[in-house]
N, C-alpha and C. Protein backbone atom coordinates (compact mmCIF):
# COMPACT_ATOMS: atom_id res chain seq x y z
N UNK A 1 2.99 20.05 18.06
CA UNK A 1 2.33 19.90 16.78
C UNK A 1 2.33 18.43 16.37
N UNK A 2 1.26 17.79 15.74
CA UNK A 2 1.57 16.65 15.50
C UNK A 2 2.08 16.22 14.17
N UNK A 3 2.52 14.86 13.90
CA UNK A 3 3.33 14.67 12.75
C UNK A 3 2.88 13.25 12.36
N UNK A 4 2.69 12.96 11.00
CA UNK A 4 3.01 11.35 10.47
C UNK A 4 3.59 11.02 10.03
N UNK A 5 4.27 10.38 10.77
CA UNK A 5 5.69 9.65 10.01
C UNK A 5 5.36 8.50 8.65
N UNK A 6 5.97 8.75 7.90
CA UNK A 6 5.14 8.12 5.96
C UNK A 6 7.31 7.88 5.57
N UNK A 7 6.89 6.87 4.81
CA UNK A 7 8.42 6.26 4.07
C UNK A 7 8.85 7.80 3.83
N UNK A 8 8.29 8.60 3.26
CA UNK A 8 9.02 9.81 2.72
C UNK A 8 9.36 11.13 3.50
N UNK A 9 9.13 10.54 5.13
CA UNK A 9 9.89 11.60 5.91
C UNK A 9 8.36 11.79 6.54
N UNK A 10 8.34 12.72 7.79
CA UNK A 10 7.17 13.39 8.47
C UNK A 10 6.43 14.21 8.59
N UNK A 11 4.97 14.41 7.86
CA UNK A 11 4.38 15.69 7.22
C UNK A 11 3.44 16.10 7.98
N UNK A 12 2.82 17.26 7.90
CA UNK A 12 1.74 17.92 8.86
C UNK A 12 0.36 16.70 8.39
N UNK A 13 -0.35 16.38 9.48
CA UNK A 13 -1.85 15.71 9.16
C UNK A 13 -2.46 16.12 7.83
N UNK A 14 -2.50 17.75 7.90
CA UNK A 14 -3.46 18.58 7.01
C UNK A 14 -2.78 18.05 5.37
N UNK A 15 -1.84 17.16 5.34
CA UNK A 15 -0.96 17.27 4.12
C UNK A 15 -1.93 15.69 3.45
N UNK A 16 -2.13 14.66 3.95
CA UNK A 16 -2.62 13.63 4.07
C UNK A 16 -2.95 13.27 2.76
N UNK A 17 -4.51 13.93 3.08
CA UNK A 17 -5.66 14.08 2.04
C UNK A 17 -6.08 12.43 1.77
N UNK A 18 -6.60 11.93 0.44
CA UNK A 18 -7.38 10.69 0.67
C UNK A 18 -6.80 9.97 0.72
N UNK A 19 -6.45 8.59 1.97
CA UNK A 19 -6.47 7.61 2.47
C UNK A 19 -6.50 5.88 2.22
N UNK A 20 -5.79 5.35 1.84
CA UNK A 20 -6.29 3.83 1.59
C UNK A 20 -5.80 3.12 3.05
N UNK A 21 -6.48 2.96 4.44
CA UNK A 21 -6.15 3.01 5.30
C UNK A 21 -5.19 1.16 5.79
N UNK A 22 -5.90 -0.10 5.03
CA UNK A 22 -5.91 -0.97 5.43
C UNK A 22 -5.34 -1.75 4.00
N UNK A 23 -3.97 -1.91 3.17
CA UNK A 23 -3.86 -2.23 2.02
C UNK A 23 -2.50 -3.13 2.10
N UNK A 24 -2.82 -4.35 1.19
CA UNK A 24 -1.83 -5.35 1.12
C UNK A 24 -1.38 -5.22 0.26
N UNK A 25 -0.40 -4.71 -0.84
CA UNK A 25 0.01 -4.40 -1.74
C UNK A 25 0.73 -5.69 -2.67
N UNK A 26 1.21 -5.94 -1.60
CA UNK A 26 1.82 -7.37 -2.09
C UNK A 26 1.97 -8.61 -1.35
N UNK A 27 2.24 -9.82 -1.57
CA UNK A 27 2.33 -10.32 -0.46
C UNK A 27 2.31 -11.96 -1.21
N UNK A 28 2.93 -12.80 -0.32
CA UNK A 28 3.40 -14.46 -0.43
C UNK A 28 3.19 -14.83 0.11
N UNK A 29 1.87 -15.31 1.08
CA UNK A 29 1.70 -16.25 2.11
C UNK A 29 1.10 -18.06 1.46
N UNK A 30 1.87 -18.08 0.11
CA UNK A 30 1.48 -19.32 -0.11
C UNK A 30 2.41 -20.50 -0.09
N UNK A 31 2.71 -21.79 0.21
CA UNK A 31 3.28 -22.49 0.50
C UNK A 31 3.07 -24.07 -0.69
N UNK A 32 4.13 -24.34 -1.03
CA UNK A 32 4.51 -25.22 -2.36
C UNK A 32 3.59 -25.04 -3.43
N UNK A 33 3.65 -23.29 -3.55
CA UNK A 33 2.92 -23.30 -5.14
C UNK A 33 1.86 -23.08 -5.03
N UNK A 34 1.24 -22.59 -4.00
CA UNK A 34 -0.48 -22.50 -4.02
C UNK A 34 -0.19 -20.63 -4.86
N UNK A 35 -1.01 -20.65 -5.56
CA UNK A 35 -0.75 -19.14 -5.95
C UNK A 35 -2.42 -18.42 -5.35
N UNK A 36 -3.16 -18.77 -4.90
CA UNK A 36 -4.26 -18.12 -4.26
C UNK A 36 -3.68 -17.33 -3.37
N UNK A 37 -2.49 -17.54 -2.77
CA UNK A 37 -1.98 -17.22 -1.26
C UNK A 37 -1.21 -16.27 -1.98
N UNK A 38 -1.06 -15.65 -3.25
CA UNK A 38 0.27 -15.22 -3.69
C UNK A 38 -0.25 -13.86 -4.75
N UNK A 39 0.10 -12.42 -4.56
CA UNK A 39 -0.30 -11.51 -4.80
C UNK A 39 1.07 -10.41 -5.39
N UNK A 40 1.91 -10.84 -6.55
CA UNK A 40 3.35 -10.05 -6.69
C UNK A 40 2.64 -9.74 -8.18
N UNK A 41 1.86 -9.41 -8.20
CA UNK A 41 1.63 -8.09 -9.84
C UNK A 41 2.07 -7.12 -10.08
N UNK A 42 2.95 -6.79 -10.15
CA UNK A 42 3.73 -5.76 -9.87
C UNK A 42 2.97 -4.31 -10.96
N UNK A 43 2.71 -4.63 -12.25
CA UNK A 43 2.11 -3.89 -13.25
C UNK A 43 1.03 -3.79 -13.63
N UNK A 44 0.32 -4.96 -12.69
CA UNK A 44 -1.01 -4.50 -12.20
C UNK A 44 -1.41 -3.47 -11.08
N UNK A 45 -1.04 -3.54 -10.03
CA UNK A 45 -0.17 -3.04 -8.99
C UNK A 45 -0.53 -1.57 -9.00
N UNK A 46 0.77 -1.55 -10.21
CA UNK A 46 1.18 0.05 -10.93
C UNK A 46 0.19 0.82 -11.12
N UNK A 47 -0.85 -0.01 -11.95
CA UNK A 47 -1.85 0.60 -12.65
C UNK A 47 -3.49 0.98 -11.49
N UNK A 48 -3.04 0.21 -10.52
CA UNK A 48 -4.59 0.43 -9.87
C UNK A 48 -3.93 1.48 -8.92
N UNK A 49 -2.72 1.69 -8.68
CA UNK A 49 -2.15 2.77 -7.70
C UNK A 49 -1.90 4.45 -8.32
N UNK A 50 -2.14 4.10 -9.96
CA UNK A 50 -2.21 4.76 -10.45
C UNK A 50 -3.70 5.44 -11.27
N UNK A 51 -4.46 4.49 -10.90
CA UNK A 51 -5.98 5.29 -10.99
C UNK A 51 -6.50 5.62 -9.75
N UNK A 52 -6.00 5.16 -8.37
CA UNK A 52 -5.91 5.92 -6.95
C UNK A 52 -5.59 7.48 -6.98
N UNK A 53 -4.54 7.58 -7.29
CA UNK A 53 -4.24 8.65 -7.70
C UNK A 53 -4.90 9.82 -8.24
N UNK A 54 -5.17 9.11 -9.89
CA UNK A 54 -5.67 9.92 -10.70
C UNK A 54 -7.07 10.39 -9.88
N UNK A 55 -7.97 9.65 -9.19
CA UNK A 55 -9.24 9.93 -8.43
C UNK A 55 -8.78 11.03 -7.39
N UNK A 56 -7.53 12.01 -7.12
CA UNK A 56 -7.38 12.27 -6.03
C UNK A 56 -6.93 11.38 -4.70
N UNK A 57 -6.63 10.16 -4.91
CA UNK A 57 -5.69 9.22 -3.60
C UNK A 57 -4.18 10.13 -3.79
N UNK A 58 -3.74 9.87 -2.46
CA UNK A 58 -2.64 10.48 -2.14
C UNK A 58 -1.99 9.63 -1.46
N UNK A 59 -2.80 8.72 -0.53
CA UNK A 59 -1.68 7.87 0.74
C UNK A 59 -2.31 6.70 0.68
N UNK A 60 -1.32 6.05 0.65
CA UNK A 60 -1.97 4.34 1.07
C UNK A 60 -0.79 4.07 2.17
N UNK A 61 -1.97 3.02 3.41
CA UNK A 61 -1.49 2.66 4.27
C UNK A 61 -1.16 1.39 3.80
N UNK A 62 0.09 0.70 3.60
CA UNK A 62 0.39 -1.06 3.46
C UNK A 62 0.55 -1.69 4.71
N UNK A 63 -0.25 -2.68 5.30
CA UNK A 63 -0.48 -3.25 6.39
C UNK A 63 0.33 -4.27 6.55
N UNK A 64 1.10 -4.97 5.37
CA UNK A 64 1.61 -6.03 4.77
C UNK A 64 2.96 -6.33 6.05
N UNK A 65 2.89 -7.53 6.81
CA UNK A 65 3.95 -7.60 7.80
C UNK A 65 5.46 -8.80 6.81
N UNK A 66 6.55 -8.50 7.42
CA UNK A 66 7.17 -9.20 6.67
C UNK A 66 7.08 -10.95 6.80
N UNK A 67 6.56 -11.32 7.58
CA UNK A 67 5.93 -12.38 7.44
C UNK A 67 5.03 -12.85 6.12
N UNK A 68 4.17 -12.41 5.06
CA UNK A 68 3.87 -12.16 4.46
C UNK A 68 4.40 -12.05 3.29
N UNK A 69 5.56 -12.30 2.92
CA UNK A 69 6.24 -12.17 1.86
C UNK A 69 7.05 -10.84 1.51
């Protein structure tokens, strides 16, 4: 049977449902202060993960490597 392994343990495919496949959630790739490079909103964040949601989103993929902040 197959399985996806997700932070919250490993669920059947069929459990999924809608997708944010490719998402940087957060991230610091800026260097002495450039803030273009720099994405920590945390309560902004909140709020767009939370109208994901409300639309029916269920999973977001974070692509974000620790390199990246």
């Amino acid at each position: 049977m197959s399985r996806i392994r997700t932070v919250r343990g490993d669920i059947d495919p069929e459990e999924i449902g809608i997708t944010l496949i490719h998402e940087h959630l957060f991230f610091d790739t800026g260097s002495k202060g450039d803030d273009d490079q720099r994405f920590m909103d945390f309560p902004g964040q909140l709020r767009e993960l939370g109208a994901f949601q409300s639309q029916g989103g269920s999973c977001v993929v974070d692509q974000t490597t620790i390199d990246m902040g």
